[in-house]
N, C-alpha and C. Protein backbone atom coordinates (compact mmCIF):
# COMPACT_ATOMS: atom_id res chain seq x y z
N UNK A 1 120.43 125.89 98.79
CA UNK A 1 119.15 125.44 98.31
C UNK A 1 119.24 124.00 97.87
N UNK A 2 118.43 123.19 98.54
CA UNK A 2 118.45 121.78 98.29
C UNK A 2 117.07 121.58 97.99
N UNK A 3 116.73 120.53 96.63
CA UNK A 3 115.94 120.41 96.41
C UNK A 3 115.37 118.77 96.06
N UNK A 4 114.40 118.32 96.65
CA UNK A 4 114.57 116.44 96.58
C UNK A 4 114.29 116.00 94.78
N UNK A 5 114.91 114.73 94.81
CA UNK A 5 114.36 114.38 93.60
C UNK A 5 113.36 114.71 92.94
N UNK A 6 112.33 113.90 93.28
CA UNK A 6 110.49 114.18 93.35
C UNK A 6 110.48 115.46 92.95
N UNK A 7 110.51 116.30 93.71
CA UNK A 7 110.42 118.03 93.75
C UNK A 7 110.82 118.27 92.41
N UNK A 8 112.06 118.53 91.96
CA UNK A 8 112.73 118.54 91.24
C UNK A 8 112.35 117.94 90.14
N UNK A 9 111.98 116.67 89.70
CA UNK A 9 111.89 116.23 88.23
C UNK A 9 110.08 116.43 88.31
N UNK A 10 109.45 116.48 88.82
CA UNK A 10 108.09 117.34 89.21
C UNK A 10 107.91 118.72 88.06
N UNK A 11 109.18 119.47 88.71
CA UNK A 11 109.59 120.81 87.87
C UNK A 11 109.50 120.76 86.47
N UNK A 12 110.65 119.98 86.73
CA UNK A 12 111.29 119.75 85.16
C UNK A 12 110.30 119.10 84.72
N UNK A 13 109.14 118.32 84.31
CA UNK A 13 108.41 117.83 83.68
C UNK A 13 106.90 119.25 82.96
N UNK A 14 107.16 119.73 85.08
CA UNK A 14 106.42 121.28 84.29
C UNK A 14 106.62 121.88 83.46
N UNK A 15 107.69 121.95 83.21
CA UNK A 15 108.11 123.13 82.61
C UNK A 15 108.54 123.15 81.05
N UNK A 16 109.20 121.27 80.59
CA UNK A 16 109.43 121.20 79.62
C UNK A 16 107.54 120.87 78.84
N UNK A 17 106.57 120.71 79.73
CA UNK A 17 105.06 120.57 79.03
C UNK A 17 104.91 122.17 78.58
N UNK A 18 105.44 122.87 79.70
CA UNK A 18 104.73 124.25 79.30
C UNK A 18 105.54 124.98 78.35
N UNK A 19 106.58 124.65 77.72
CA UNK A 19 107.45 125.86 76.67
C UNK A 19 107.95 124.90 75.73
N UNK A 20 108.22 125.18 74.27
CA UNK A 20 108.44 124.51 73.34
C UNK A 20 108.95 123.24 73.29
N UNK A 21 110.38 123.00 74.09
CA UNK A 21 110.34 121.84 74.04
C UNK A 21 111.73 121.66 72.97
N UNK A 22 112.22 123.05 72.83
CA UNK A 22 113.38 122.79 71.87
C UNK A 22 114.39 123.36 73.01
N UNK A 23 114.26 124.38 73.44
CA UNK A 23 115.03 124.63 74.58
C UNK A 23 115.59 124.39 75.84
N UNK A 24 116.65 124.09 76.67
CA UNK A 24 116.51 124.01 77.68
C UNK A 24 116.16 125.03 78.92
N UNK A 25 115.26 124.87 79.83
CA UNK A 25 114.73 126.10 80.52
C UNK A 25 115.75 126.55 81.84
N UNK A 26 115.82 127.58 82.09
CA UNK A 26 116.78 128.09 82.58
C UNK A 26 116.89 127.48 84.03
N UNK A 27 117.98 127.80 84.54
CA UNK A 27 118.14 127.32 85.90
C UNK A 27 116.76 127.73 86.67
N UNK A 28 117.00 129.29 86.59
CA UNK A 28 116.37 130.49 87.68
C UNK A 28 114.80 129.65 87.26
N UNK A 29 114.39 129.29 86.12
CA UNK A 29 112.91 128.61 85.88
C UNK A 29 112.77 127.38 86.80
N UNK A 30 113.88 126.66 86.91
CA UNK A 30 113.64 125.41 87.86
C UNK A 30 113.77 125.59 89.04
N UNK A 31 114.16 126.91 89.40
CA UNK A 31 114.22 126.88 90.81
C UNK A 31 112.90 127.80 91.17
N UNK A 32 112.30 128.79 90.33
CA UNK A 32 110.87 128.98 90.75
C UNK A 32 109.67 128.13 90.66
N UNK A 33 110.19 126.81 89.37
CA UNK A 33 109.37 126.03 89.20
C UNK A 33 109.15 125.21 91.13
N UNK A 34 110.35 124.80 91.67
CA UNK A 34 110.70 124.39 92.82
C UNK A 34 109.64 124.40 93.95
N UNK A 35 110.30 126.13 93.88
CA UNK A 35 109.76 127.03 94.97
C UNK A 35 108.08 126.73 94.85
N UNK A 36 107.81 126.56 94.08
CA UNK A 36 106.18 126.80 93.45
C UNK A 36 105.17 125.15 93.88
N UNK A 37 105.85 124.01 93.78
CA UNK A 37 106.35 122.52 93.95
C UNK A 37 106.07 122.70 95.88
N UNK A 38 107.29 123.21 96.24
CA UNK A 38 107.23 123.02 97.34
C UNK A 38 106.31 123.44 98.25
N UNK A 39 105.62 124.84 97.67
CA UNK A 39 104.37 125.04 98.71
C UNK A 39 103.50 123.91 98.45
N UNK A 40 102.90 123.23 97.41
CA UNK A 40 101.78 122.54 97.07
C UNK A 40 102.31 121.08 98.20
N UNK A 41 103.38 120.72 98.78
CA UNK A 41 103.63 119.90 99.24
C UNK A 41 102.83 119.98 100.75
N UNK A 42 101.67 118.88 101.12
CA UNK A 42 101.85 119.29 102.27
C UNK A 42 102.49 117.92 103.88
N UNK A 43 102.73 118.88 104.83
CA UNK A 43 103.21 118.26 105.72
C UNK A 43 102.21 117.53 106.35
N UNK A 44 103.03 116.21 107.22
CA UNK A 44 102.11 115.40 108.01
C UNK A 44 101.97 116.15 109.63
N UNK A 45 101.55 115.90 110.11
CA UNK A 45 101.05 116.65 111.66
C UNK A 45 100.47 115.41 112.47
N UNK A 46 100.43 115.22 113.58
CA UNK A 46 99.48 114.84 114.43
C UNK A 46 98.90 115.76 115.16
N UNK A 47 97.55 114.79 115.52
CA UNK A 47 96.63 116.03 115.88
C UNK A 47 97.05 115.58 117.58
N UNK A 48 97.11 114.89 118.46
CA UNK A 48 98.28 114.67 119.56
C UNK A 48 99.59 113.85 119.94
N UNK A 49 100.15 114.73 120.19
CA UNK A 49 100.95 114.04 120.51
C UNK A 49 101.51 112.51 121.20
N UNK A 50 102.04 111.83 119.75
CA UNK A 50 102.27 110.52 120.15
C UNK A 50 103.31 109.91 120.86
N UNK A 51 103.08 109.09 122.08
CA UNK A 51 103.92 109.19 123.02
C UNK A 51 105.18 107.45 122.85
N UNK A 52 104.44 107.12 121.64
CA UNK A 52 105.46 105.65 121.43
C UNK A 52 106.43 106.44 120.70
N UNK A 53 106.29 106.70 119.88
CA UNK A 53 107.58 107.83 119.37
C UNK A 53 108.35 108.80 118.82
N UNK A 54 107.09 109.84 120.44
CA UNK A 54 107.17 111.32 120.92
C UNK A 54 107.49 112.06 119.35
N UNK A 55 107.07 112.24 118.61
CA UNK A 55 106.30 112.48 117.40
C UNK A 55 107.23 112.60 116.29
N UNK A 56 108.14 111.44 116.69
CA UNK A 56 109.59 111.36 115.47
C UNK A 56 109.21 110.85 113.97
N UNK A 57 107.93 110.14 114.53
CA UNK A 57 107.27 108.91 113.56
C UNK A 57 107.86 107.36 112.83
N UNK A 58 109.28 107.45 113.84
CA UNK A 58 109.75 105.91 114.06
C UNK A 58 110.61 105.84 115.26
N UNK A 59 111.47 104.33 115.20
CA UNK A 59 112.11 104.32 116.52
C UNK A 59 113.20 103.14 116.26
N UNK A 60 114.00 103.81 116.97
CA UNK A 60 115.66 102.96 116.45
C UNK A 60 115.89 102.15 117.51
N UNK A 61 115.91 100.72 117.01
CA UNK A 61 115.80 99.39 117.71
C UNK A 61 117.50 99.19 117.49
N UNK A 62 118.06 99.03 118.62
CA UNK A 62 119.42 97.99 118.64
C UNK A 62 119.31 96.19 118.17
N UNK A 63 119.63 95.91 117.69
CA UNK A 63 119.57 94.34 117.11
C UNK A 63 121.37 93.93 116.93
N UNK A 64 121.75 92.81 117.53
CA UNK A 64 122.91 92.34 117.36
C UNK A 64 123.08 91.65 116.12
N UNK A 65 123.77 91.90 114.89
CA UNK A 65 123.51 90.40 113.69
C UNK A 65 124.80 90.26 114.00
N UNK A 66 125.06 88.71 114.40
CA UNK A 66 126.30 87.83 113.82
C UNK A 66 126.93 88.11 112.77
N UNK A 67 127.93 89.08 112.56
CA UNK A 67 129.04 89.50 111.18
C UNK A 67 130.24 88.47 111.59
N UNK A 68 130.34 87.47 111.46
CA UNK A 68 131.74 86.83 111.42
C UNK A 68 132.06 85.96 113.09
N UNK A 69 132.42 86.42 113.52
CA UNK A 69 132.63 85.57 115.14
C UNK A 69 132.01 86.46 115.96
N UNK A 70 131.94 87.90 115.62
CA UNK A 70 131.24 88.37 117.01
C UNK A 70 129.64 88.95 116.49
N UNK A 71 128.72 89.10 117.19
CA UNK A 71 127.84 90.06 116.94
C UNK A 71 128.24 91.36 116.97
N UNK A 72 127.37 91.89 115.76
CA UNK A 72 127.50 93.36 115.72
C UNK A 72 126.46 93.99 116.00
N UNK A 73 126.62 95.18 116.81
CA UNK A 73 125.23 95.93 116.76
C UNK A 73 124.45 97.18 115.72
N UNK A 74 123.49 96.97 115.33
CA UNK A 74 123.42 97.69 114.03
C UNK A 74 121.35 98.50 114.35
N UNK A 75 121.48 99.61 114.53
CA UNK A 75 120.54 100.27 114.77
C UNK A 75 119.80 100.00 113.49
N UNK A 76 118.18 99.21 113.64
CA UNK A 76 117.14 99.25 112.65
C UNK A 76 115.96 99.94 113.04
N UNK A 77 115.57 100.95 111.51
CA UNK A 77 114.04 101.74 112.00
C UNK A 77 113.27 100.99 111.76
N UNK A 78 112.01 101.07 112.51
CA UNK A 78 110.64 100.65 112.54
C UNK A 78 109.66 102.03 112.50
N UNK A 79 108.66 102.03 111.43
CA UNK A 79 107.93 103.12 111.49
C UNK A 79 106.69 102.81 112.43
N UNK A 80 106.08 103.67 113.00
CA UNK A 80 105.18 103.92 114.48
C UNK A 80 103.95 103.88 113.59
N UNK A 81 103.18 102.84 113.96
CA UNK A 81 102.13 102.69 113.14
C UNK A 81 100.99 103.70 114.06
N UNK A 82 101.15 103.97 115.14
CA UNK A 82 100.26 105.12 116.09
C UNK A 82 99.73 106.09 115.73
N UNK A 83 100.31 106.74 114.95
CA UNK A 83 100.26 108.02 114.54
C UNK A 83 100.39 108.44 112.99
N UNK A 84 99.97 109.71 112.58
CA UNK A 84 100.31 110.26 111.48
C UNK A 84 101.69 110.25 110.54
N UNK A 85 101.68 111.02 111.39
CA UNK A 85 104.15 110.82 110.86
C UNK A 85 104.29 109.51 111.08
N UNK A 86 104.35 108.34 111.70
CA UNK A 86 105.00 107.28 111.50
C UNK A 86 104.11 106.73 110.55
N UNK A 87 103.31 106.60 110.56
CA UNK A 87 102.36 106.06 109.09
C UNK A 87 103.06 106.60 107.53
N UNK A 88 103.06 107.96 107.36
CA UNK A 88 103.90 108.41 106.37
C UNK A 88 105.29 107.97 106.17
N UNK A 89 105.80 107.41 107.25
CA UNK A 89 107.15 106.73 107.46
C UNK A 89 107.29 105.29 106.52
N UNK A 90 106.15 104.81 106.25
CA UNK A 90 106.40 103.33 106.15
C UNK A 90 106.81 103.37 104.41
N UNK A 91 107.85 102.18 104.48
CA UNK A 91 108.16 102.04 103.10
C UNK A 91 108.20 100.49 102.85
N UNK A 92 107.57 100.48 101.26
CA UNK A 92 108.31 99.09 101.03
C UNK A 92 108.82 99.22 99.40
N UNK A 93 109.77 99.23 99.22
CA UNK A 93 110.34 99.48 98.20
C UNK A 93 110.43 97.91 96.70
N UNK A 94 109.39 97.67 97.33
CA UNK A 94 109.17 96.19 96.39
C UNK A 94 107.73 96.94 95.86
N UNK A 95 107.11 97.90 96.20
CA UNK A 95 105.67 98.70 95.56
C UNK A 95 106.40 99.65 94.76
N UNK A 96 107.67 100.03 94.47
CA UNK A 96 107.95 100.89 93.84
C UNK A 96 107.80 100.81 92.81
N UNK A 97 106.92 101.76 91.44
CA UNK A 97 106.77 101.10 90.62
C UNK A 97 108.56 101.48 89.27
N UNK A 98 108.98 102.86 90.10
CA UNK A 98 110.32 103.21 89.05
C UNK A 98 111.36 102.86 89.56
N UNK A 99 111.66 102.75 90.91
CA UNK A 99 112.59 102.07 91.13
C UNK A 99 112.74 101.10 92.50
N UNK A 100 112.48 99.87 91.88
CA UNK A 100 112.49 98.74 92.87
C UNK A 100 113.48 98.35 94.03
N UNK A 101 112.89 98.03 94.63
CA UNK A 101 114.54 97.57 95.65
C UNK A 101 113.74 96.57 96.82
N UNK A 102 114.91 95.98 98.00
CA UNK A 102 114.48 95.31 98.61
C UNK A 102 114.38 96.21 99.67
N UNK A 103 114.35 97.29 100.14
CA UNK A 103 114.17 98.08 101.29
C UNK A 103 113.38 98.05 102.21
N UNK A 104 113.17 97.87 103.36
CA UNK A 104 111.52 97.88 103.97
C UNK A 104 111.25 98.53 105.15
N UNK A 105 110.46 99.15 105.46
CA UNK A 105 110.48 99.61 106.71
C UNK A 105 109.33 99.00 107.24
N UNK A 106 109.18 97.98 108.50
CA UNK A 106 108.35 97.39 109.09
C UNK A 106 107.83 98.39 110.30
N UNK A 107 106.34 97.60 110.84
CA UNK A 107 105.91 98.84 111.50
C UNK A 107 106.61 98.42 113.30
N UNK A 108 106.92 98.65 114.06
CA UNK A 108 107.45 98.42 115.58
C UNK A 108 106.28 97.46 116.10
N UNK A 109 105.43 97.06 115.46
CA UNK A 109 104.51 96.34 116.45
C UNK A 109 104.88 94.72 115.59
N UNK A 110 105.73 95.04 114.51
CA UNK A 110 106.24 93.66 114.13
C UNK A 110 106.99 92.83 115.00
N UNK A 111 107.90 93.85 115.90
CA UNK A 111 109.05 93.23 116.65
C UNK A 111 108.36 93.06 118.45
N UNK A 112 107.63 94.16 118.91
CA UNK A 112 107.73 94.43 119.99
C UNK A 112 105.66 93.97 120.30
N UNK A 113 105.75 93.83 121.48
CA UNK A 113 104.53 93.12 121.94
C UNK A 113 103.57 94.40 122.84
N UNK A 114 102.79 94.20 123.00
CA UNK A 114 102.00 95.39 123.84
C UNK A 114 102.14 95.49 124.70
N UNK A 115 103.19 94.93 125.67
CA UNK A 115 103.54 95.26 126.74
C UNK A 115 104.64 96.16 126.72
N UNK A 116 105.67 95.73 125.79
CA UNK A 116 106.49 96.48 125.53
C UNK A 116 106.39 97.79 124.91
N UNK A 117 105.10 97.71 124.13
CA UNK A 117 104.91 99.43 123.63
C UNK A 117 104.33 100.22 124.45
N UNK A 118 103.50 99.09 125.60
CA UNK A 118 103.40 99.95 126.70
C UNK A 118 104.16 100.59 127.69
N UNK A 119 105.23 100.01 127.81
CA UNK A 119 106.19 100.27 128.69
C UNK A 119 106.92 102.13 128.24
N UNK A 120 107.08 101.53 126.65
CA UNK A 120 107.58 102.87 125.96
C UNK A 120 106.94 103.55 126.19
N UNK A 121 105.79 103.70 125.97
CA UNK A 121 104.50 105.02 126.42
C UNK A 121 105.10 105.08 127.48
N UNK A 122 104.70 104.55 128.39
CA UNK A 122 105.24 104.64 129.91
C UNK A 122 106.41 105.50 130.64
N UNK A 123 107.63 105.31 129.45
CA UNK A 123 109.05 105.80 130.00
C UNK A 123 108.61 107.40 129.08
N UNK A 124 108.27 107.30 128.40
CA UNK A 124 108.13 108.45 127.04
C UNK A 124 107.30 109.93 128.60
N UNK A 125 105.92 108.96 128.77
CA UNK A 125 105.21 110.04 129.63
C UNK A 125 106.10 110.46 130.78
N UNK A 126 106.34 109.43 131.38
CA UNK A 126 107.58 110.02 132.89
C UNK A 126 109.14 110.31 133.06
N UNK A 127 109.71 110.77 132.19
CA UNK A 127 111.06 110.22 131.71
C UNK A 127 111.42 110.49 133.41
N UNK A 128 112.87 109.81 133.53
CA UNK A 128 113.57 109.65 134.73
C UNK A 128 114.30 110.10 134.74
N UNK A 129 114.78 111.22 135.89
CA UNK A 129 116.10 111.54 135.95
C UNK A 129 117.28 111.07 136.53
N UNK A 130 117.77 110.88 135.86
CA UNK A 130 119.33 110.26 136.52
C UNK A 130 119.60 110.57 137.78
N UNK A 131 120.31 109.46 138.64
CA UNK A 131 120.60 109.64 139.42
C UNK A 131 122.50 110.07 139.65
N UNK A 132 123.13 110.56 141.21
CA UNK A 132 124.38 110.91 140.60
C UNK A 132 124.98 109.89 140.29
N UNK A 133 124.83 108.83 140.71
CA UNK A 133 125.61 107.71 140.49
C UNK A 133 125.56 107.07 139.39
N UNK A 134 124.25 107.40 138.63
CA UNK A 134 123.62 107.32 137.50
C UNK A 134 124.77 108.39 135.97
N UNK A 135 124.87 109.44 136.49
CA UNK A 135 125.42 110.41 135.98
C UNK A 135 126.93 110.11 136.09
N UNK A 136 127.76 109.66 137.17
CA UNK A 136 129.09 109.21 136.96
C UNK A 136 129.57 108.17 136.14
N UNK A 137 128.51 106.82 136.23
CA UNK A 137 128.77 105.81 135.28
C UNK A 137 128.90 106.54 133.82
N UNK A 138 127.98 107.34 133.86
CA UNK A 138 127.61 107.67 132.03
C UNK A 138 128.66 108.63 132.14
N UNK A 139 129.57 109.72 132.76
CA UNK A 139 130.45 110.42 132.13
C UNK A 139 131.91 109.64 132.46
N UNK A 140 132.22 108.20 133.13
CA UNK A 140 133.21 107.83 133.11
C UNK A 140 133.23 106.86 131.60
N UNK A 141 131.97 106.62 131.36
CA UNK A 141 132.24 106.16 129.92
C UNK A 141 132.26 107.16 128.81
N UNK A 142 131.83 108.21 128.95
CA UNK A 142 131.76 108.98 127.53
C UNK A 142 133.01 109.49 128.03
N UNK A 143 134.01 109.44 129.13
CA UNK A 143 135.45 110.14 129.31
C UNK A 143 136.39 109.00 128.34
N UNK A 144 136.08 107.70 128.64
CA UNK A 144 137.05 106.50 127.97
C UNK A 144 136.81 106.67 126.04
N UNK A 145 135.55 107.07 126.24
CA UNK A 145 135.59 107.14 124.08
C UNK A 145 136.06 109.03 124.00
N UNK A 146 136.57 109.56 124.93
CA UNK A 146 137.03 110.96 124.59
C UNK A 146 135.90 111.86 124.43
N UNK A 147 135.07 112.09 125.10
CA UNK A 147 133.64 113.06 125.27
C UNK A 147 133.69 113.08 126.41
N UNK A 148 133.15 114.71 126.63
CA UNK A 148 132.81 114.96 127.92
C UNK A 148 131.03 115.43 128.56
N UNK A 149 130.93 114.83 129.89
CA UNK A 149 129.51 115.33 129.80
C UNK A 149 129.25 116.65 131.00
N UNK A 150 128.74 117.80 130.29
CA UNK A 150 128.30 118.96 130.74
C UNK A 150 128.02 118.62 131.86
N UNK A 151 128.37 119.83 132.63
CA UNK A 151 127.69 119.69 134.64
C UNK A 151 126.37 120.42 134.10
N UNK A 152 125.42 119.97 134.84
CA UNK A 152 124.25 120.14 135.11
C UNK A 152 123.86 121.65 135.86
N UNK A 153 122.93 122.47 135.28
CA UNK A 153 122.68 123.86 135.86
C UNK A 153 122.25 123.54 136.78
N UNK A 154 123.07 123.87 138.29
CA UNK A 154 122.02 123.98 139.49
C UNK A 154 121.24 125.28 140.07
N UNK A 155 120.08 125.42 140.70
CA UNK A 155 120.00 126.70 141.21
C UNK A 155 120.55 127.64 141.51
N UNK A 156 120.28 128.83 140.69
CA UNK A 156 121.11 130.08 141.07
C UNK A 156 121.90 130.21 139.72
N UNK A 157 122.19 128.91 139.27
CA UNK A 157 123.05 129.37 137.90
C UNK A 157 122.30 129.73 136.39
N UNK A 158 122.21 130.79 136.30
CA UNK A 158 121.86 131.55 135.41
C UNK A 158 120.67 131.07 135.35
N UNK A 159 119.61 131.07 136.39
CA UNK A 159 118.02 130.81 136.60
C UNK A 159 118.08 131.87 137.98
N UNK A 160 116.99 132.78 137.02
CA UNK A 160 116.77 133.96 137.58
C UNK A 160 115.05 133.67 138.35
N UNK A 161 114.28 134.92 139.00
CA UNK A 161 112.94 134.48 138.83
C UNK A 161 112.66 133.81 139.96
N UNK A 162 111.02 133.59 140.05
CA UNK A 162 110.49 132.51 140.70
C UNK A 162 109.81 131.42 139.73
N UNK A 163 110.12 131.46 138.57
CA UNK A 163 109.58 130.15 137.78
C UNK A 163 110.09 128.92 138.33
N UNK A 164 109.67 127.95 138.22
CA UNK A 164 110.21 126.23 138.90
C UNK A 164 111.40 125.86 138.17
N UNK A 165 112.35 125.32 138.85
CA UNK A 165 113.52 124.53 138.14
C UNK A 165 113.07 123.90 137.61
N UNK A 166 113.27 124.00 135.94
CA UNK A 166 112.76 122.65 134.86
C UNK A 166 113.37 121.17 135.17
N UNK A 167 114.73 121.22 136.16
CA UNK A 167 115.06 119.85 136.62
C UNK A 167 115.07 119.55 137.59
């Protein structure tokens, strides 16, 4: 049972309003207080599915920063201003009013241009399947970092039926 901050001192604020105030309230109280917390929480949804980023509600940009003589590559999120979930995504931790920081999460249309988010829609709606030659490059490199990549189910293997090969 994991329970977030928020959630949690949420509780504990319930609970020390509702009983004297000389006591400390029992575990088993903070964890129904919790339980009780967590339904009232509600989730974000989209009402369709968003195809900039397929409904993760951000998207992990490669960026090289210069650390010393070489560039390094260092994955940064951008929250998806498109949609529901990436809207709930966005942070700036300079509005915080309890605990400040320089943190930020910018929205993807900071970095990338409308062609380029079009493109993403684009690859998102049609994804591509590899080709074999496509498929050898990528398992002679995941063989050199010590990973291996699964053979591919072909017909007949454990696809029963006349439903369509999903690949």
């Amino acid at each position: 049972m994991k329970y977030g901050f928020e959630q949690m001192n949420n509780a504990i604020d319930n609970l020390i309003e509702n009983t004297d105030g000389k006591n400390t309230p029992p575990i088993s109280a903070l964890i129904k207080a919790c339980r009780e917390n967590r339904s009232t929480v509600a989730e974000v949804h989209n009402e369709a599915h968003c195809y900039v980023c397929n409904n993760k509600g951000y998207l992990l940009i490669t960026e090289y920063i210069k650390n010393g003589e070489d560039p390094m590559p260092y994955q940064i999120v951008y929250y998806c201003p498109f949609c529901h979930i990436g809207q709930a995504q966005a942070y700036n931790g300079n509005n915080n009013k309890d605990y400040k920081c320089n943190a930020v999460c910018h929205p993807i249309t900071s970095i990338l241009d409308e062609r380029a988010i079009a493109e993403i829609v684009h690859s998102n709606k049609n994804p591509k399947r590899m080709t074999d030659s496509e498929r050898e490059v990528l398992g002679n490199k995941l063989r050199r970092i010590g990973l291996r990549m699964p053979k591919a189910l072909e017909r007949g293997d454990a696809w029963e039926g006349d439903a369509p090969c999903p690949f």
